[in-house]
Every structure is written in structure tokens, then in C-alpha cells.
PDB file of N, CA and C in Angstrom:
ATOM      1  N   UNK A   1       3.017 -13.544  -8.546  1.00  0.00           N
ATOM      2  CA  UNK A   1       1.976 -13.023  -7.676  1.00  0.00           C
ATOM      3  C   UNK A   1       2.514 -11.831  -6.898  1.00  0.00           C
ATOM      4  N   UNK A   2       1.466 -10.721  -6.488  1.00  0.00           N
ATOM      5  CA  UNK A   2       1.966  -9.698  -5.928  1.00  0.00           C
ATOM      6  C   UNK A   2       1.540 -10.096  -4.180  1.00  0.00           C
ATOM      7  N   UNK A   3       2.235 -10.169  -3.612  1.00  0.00           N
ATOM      8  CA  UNK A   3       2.009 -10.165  -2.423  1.00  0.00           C
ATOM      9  C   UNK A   3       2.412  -9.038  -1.472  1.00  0.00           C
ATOM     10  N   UNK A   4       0.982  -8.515  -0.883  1.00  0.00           N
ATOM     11  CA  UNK A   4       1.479  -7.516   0.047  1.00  0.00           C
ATOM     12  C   UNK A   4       1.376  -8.258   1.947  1.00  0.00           C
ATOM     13  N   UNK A   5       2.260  -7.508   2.960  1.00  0.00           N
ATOM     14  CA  UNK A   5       1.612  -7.356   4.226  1.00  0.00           C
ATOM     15  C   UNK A   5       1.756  -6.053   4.367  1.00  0.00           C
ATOM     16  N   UNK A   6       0.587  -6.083   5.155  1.00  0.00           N
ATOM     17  CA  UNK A   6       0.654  -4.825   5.835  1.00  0.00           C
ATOM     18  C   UNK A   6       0.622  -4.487   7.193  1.00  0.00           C
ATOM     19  N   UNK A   7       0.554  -3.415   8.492  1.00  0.00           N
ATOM     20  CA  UNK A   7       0.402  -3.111   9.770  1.00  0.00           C
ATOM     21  C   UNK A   7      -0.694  -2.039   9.506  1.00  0.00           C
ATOM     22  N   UNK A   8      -1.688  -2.231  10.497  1.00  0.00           N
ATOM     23  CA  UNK A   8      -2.390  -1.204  10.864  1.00  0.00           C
ATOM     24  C   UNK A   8      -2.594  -0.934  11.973  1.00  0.00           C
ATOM     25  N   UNK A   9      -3.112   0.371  12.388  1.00  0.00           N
ATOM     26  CA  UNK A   9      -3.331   0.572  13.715  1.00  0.00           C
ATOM     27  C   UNK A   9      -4.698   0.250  14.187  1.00  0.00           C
ATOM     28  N   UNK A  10      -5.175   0.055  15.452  1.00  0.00           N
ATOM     29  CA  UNK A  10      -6.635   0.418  16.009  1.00  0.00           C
ATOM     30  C   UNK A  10      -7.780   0.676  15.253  1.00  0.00           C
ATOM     31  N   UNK A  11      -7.149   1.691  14.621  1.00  0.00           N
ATOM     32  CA  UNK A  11      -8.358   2.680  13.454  1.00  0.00           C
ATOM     33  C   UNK A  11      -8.354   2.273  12.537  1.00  0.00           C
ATOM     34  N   UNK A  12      -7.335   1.394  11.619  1.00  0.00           N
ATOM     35  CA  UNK A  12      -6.833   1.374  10.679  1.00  0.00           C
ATOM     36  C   UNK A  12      -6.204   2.142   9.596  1.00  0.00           C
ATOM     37  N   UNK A  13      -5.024   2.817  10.744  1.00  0.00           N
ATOM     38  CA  UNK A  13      -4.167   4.018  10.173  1.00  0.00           C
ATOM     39  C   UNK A  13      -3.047   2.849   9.486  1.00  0.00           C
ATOM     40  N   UNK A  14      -2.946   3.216   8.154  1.00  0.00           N
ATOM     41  CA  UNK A  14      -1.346   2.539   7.933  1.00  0.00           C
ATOM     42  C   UNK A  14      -0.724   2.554   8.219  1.00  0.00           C
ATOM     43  N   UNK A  15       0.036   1.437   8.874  1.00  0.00           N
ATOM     44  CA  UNK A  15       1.508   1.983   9.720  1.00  0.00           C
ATOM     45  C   UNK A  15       2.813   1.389   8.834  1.00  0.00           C
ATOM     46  N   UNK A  16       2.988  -0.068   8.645  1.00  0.00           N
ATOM     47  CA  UNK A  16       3.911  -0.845   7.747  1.00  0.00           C
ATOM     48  C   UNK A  16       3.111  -0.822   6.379  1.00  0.00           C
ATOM     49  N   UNK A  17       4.340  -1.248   5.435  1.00  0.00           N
ATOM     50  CA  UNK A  17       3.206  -2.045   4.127  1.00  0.00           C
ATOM     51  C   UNK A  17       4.590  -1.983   3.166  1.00  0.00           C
ATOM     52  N   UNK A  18       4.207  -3.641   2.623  1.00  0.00           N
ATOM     53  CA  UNK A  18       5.482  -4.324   2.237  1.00  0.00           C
ATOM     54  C   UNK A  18       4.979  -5.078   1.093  1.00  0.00           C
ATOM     55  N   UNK A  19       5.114  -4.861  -0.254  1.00  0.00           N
ATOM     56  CA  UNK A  19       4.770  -5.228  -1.390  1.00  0.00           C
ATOM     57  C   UNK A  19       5.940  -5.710  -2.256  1.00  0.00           C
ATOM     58  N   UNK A  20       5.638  -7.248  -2.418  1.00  0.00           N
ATOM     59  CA  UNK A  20       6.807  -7.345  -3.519  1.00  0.00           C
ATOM     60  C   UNK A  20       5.894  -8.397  -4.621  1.00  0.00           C
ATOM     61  N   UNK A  21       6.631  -8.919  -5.592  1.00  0.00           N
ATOM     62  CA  UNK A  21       6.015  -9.436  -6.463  1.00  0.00           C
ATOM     63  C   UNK A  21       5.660  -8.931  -8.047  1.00  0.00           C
ATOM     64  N   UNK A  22       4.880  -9.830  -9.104  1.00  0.00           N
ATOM     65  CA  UNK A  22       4.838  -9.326 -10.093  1.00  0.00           C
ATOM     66  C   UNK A  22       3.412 -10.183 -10.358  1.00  0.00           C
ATOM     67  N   UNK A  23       2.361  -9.471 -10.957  1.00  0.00           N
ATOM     68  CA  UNK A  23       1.244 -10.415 -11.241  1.00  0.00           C
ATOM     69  C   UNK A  23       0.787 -11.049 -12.032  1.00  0.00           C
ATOM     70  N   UNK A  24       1.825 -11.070 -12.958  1.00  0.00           N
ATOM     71  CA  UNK A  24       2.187 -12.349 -14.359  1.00  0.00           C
ATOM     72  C   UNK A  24       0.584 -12.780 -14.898  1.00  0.00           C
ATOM     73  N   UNK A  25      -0.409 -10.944 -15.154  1.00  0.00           N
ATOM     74  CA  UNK A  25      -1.603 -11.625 -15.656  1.00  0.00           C
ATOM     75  C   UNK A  25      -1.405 -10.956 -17.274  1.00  0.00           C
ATOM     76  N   UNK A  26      -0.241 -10.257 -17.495  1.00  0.00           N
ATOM     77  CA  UNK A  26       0.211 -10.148 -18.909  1.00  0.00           C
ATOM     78  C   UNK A  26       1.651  -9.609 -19.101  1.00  0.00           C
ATOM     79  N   UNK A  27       2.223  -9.309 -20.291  1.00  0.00           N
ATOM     80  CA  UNK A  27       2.842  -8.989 -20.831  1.00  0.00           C
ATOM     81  C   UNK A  27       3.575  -8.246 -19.485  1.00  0.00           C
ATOM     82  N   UNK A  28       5.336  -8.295 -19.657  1.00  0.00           N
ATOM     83  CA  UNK A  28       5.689  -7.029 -19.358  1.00  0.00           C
ATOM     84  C   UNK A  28       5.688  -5.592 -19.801  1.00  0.00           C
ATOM     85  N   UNK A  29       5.144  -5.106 -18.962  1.00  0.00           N
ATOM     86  CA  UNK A  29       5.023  -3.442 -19.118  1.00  0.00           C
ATOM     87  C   UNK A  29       3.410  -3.324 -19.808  1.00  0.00           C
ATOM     88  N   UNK A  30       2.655  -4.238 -20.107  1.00  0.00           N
ATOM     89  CA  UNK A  30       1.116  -4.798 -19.946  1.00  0.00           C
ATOM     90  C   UNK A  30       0.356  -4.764 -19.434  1.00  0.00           C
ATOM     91  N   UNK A  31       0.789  -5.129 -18.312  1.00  0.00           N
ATOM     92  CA  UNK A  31      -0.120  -6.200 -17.240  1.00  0.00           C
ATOM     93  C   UNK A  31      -0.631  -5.377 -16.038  1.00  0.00           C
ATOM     94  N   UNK A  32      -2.145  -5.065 -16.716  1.00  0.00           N
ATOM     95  CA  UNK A  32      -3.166  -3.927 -16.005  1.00  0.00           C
ATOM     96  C   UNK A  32      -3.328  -4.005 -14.689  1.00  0.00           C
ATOM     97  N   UNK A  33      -2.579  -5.755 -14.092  1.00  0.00           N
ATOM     98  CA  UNK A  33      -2.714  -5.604 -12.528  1.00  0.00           C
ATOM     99  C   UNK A  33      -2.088  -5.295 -12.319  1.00  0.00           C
ATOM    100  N   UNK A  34      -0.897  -5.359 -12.559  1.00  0.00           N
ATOM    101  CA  UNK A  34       0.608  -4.861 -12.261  1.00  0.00           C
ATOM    102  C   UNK A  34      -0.061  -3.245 -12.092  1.00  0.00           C
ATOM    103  N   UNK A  35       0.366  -2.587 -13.366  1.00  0.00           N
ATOM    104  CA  UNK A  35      -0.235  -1.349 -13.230  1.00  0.00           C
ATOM    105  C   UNK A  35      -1.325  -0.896 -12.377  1.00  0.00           C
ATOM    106  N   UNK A  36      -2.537  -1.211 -11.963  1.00  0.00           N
ATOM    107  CA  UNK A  36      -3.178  -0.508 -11.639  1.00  0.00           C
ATOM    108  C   UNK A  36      -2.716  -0.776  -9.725  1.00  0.00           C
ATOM    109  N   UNK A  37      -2.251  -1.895  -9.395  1.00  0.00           N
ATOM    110  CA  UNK A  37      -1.339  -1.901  -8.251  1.00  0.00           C
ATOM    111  C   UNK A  37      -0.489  -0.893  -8.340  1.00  0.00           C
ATOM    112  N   UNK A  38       0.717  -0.439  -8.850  1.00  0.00           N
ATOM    113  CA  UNK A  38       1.394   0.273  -8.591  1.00  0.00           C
ATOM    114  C   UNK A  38       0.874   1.534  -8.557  1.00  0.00           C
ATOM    115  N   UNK A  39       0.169   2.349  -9.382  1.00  0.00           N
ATOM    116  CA  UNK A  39      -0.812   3.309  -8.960  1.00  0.00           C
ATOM    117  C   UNK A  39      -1.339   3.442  -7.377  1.00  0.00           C
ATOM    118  N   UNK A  40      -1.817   2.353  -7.505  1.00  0.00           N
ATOM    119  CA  UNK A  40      -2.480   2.279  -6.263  1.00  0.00           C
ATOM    120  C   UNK A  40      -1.585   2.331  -5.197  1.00  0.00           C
ATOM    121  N   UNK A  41      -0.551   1.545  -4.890  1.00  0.00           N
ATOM    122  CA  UNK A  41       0.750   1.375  -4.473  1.00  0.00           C
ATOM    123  C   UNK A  41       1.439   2.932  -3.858  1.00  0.00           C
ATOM    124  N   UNK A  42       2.001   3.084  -5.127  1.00  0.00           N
ATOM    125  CA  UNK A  42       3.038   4.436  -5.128  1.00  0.00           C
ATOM    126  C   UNK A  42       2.035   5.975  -4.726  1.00  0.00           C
ATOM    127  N   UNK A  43       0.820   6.019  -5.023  1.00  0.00           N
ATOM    128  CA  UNK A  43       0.008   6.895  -4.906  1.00  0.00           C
ATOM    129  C   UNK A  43      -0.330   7.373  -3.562  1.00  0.00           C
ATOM    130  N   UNK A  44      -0.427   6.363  -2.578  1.00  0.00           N
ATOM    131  CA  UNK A  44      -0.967   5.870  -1.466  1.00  0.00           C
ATOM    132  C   UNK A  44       0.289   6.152  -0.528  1.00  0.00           C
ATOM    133  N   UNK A  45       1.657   6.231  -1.190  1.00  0.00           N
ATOM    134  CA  UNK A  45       3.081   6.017  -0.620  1.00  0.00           C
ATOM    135  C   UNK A  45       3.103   7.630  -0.832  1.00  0.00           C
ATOM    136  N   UNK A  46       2.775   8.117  -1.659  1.00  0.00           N
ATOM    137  CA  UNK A  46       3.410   9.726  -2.110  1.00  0.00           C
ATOM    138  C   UNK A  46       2.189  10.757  -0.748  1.00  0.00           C
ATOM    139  N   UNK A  47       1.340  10.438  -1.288  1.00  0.00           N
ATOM    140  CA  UNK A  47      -0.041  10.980  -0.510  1.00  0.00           C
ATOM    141  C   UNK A  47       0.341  11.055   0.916  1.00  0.00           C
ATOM    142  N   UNK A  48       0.706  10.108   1.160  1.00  0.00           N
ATOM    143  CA  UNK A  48       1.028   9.985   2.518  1.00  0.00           C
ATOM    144  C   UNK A  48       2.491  10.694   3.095  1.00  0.00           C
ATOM    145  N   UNK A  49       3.301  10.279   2.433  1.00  0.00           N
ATOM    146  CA  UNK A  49       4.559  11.142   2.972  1.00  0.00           C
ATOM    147  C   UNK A  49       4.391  12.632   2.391  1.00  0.00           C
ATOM    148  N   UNK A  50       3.227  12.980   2.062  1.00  0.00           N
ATOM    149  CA  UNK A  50       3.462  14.360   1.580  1.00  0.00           C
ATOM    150  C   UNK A  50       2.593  15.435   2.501  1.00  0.00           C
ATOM    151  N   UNK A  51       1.926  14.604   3.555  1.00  0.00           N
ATOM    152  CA  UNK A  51       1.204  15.326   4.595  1.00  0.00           C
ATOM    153  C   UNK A  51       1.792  16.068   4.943  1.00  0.00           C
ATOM    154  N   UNK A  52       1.207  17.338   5.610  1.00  0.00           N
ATOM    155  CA  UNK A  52       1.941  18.199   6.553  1.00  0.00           C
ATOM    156  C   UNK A  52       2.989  17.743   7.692  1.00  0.00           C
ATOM    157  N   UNK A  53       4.007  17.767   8.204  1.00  0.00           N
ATOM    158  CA  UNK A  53       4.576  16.804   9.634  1.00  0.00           C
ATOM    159  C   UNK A  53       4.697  15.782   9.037  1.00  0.00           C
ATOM    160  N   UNK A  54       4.477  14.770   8.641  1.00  0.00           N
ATOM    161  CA  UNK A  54       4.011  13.242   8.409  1.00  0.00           C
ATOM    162  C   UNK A  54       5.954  12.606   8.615  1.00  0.00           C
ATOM    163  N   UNK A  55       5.880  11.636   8.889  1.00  0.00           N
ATOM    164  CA  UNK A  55       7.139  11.361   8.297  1.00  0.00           C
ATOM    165  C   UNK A  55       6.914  10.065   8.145  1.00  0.00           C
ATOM    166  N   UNK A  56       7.386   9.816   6.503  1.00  0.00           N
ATOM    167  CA  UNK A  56       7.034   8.297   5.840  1.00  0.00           C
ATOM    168  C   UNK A  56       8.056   8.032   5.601  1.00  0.00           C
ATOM    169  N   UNK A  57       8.824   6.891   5.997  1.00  0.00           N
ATOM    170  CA  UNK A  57       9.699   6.477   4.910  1.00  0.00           C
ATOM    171  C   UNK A  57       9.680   5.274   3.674  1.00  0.00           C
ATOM    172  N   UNK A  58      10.441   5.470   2.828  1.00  0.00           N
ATOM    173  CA  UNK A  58      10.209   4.429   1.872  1.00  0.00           C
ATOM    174  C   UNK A  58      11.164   3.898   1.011  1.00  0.00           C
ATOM    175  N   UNK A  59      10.917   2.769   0.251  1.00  0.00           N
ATOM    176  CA  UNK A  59      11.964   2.336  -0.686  1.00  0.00           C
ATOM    177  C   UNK A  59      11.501   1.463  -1.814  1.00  0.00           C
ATOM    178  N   UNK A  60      11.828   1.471  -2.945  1.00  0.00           N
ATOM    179  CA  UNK A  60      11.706   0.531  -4.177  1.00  0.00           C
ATOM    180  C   UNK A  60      13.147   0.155  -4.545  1.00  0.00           C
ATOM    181  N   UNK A  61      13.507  -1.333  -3.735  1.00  0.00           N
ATOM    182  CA  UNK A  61      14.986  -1.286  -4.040  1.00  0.00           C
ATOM    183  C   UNK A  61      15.113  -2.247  -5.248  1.00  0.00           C
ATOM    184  N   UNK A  62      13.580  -2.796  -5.418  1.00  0.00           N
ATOM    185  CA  UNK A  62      14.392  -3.043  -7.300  1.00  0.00           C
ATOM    186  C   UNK A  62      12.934  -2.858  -7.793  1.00  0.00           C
ATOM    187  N   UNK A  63      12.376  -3.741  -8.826  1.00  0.00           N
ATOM    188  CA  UNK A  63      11.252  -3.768  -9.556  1.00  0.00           C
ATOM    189  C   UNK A  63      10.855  -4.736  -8.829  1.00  0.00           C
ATOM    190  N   UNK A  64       9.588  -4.338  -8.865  1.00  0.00           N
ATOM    191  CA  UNK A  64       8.217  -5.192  -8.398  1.00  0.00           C
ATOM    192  C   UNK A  64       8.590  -4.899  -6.894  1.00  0.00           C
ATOM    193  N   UNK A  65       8.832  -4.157  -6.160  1.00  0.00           N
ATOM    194  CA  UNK A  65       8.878  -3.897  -4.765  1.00  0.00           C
ATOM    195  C   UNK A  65       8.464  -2.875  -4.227  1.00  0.00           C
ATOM    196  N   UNK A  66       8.131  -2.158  -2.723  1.00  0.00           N
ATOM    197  CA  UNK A  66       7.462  -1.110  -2.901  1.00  0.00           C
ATOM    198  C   UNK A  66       7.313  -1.273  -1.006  1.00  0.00           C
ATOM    199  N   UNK A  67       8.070  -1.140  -0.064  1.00  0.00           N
ATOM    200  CA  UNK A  67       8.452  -0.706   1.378  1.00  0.00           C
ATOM    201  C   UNK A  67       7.732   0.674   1.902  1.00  0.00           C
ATOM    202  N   UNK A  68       6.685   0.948   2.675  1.00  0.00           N
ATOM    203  CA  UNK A  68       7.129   2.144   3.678  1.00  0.00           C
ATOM    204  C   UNK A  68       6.634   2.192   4.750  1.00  0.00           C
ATOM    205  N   UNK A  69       7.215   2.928   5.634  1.00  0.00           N
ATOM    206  CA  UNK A  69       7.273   2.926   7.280  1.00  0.00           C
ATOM    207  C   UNK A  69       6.367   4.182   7.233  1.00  0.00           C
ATOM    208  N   UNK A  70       5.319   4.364   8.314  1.00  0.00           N
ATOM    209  CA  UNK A  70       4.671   5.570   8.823  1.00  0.00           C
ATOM    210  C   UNK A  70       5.586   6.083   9.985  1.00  0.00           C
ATOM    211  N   UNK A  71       6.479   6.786  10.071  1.00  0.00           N
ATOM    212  CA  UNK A  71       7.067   6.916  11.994  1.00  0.00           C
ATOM    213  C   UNK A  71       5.951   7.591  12.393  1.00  0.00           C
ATOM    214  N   UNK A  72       5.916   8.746  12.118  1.00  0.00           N
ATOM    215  CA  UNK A  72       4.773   9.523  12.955  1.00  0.00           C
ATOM    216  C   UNK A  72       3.688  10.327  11.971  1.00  0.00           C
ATOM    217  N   UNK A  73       2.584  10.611  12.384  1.00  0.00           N
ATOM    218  CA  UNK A  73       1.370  11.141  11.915  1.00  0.00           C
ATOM    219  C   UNK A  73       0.948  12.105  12.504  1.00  0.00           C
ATOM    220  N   UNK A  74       1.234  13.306  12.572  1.00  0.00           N
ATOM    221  CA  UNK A  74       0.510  14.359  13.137  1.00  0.00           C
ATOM    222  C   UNK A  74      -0.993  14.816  13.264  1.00  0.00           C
ATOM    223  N   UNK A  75      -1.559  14.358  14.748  1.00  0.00           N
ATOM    224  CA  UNK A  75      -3.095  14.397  14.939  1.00  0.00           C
ATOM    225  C   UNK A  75      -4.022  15.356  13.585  1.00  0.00           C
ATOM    226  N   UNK A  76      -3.205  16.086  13.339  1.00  0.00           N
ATOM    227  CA  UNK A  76      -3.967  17.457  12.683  1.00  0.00           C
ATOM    228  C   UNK A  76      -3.907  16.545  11.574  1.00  0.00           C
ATOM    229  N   UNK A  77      -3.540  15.924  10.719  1.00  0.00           N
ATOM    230  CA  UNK A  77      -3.645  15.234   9.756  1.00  0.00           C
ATOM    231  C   UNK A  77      -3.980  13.863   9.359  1.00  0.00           C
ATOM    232  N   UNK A  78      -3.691  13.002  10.452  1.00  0.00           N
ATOM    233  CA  UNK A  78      -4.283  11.635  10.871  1.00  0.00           C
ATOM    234  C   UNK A  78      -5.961  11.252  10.391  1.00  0.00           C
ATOM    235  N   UNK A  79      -7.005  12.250   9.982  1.00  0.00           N
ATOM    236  CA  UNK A  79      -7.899  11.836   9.377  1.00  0.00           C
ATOM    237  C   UNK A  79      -7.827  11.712   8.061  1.00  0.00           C
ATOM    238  N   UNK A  80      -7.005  12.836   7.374  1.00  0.00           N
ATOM    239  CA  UNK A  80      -6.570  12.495   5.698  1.00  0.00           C
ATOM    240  C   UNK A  80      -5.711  11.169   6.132  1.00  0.00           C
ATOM    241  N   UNK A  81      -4.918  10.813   6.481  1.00  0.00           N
ATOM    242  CA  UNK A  81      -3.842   9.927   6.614  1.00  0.00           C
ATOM    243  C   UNK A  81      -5.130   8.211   6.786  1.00  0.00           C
ATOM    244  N   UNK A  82      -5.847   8.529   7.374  1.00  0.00           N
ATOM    245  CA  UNK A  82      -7.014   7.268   7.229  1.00  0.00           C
ATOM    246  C   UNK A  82      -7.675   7.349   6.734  1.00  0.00           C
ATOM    247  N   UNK A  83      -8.400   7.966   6.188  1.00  0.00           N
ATOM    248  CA  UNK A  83      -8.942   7.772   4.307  1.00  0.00           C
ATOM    249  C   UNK A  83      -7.864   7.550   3.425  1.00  0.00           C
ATOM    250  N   UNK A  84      -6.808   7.639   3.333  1.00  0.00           N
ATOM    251  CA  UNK A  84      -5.679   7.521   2.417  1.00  0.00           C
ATOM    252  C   UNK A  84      -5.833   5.936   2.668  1.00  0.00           C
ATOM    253  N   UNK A  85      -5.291   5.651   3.959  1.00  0.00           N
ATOM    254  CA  UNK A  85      -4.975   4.251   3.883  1.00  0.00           C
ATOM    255  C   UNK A  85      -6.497   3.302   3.891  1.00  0.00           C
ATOM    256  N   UNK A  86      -7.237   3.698   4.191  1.00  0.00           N
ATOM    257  CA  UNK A  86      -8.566   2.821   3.779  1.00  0.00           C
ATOM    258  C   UNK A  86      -8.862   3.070   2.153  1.00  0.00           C
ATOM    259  N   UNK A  87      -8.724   3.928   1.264  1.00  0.00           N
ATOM    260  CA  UNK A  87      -9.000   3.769  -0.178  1.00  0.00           C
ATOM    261  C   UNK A  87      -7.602   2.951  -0.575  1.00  0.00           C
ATOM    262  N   UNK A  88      -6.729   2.539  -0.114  1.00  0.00           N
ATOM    263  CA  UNK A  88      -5.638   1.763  -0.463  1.00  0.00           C
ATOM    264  C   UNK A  88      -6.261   1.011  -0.373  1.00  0.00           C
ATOM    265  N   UNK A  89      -6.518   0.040   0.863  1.00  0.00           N
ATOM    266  CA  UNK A  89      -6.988  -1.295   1.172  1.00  0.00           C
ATOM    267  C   UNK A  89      -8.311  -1.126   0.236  1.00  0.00           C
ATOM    268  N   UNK A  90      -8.754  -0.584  -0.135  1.00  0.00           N
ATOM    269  CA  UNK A  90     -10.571  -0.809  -0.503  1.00  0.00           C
ATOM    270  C   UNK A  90     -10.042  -1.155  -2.197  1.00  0.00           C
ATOM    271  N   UNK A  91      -9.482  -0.578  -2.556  1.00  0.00           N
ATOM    272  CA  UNK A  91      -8.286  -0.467  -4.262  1.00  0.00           C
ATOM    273  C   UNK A  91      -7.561  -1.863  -4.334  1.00  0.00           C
ATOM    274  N   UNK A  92      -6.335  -2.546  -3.267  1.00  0.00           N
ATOM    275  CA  UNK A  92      -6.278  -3.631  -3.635  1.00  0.00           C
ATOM    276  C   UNK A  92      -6.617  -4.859  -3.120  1.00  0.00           C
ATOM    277  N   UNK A  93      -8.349  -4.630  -2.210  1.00  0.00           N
ATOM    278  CA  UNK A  93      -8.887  -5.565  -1.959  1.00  0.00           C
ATOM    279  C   UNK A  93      -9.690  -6.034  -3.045  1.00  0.00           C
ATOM    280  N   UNK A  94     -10.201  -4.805  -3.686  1.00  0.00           N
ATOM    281  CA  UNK A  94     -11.329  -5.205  -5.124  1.00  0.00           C
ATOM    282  C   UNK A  94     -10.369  -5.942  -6.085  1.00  0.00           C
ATOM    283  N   UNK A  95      -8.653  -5.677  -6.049  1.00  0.00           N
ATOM    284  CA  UNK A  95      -7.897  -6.384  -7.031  1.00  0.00           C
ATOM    285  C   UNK A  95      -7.756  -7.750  -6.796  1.00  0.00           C
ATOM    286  N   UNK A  96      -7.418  -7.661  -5.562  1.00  0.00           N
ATOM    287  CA  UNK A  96      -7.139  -9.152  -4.552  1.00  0.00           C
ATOM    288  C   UNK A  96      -8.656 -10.205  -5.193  1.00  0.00           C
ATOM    289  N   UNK A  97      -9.946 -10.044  -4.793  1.00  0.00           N
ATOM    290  CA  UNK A  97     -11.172 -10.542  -5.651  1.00  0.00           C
ATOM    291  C   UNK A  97     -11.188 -10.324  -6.863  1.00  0.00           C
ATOM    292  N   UNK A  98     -11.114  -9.597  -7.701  1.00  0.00           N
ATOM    293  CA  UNK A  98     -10.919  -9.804  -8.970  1.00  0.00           C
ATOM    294  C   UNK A  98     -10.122 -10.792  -9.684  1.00  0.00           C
ATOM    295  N   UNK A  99      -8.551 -10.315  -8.797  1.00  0.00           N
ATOM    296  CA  UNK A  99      -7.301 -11.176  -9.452  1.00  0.00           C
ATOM    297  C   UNK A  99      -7.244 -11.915  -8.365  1.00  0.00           C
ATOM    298  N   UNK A 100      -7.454 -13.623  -7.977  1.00  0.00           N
ATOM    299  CA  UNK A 100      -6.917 -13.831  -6.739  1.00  0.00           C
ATOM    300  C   UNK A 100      -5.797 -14.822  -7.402  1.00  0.00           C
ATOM    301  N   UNK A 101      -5.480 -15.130  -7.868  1.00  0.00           N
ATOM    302  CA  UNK A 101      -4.418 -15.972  -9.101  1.00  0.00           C
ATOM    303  C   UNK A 101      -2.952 -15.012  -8.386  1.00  0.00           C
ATOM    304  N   UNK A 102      -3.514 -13.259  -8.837  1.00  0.00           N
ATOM    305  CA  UNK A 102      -2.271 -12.290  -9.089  1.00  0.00           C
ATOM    306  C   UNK A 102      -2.022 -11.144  -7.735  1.00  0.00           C
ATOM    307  N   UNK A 103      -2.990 -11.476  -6.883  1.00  0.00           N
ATOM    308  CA  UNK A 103      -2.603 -10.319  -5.529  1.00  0.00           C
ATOM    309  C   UNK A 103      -3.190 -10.983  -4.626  1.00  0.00           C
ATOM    310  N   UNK A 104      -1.837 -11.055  -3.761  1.00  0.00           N
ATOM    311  CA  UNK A 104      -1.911 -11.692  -1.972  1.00  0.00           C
ATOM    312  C   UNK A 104      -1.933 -10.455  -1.126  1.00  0.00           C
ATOM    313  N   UNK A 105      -3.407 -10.225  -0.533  1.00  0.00           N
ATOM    314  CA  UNK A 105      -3.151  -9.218   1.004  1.00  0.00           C
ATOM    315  C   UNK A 105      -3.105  -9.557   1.913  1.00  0.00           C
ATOM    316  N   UNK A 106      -2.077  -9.731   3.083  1.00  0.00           N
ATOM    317  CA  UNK A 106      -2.174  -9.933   4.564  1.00  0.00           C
ATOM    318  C   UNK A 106      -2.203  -8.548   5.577  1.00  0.00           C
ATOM    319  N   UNK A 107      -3.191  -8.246   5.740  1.00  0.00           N
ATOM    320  CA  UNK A 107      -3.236  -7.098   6.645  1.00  0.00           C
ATOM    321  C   UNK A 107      -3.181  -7.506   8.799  1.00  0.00           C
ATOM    322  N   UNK A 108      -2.489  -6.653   8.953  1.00  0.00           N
ATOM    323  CA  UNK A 108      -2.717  -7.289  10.894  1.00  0.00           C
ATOM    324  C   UNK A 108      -2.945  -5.767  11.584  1.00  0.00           C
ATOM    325  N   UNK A 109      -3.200  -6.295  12.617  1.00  0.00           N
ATOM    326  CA  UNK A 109      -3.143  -4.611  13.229  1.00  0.00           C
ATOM    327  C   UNK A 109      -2.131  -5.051  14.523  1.00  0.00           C
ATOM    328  N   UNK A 110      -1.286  -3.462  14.841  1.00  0.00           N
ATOM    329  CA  UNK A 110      -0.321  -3.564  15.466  1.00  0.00           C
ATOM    330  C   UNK A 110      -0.971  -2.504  16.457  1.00  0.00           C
ATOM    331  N   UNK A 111      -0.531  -2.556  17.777  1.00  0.00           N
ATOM    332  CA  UNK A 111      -1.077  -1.689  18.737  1.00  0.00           C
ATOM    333  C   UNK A 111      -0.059  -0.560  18.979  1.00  0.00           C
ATOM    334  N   UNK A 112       0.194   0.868  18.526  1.00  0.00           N
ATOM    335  CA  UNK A 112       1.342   1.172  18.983  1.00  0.00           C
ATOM    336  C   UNK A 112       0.945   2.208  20.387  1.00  0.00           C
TER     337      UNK A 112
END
């Protein structure tokens, strides 16, 4: 199972988000949840640290894992930066109902 948590803010700006797991609904190197998670995943991770200012950090320290920190968000960009992270959540909430066997979401909000 893929299990994510995540942190959000107020608005629901991404702040944490911590994915590990594998969703054993096929084959390795198969398995369309797997895949279309990591898309979703890594896409959402790149997008974001690639803002103007932004500073994301991140890590995939083996397979099936997928870490990153928001430190800061620069106002001027903070509205792309929350559509980013709401088409994340909206991407592997429809997976989460689809697959609930193969993806765990815990989302919280953190006040910073």
C-alpha cells in the first residue's frame, strides 16, 4: 500500500508530504497505480520547487519513497503554489477512491 501524510496550511498550501509504499495492484514496473502516483507525486514535487524564490526540499532515498519540505513560498507565487498542491490532493484523492486496497491519504493542517 502507498501511504501518504501530508501538512497543509490554512489555505491548503502544501507544506510537508511524505509518501512511502508500493501499491501491489500489479506487476513490477506495471502497476498503473504505482505509476500514475508517482507522476502525480514527482510532478507536484518538481512544479513546486521550480517556482520563482520557492525553496523545496526533497528526497527519494530508495524506491517507493518520495519526502518534501516547502521552507518558504514567495507571496508572488503562493497562488500557483496552491493550485499545484490542490490538483495533487484532487489526483491522489480520486486514486485513494478508486484504489482504496492500494493508497492511504492522511492530510492535517499545520498553522505556521
Amino acid at each position: 500500500m502507498i501511504k501518504v501524510h501530508a501538512w497543509i496550511d490554512d489555505d491548503g498550501l502544501l507544506l510537508d508530504f511524505e509518501a512511502s509504499g508500493h501499491a501491489g495492484t500489479g506487476p513490477r514496473g506495471f502497476d498503473i497505480v504505482c505509476a500514475a502516483f508517482t507522476v502525480l507525486a514527482r510532478t507536484a514535487y518538481s512544479a513546486l520547487a521550480g517556482l520563482p524564490g520557492a525553496m523545496v526540499e526533497g528526497r527519494a532515498a530508495r524506491p517507493g519513497s518520495l519526502d518534501f519540505h516547502v521552507k518558504s513560498m514567495p507571496g508572488e507565487v503562493r497562488e500557483r503554489a496552491l493550485g499545484m498542491s490542490v490538483y495533487l490532493f484532487e489526483g491522489l484523492s480520486a486514486l485513494a477512491r478508486e484504489f482504496p486496497e492500494a493508497v492511504e491519504i492522511r492530510a492535517e493542517q499545520r498553522r505556521e
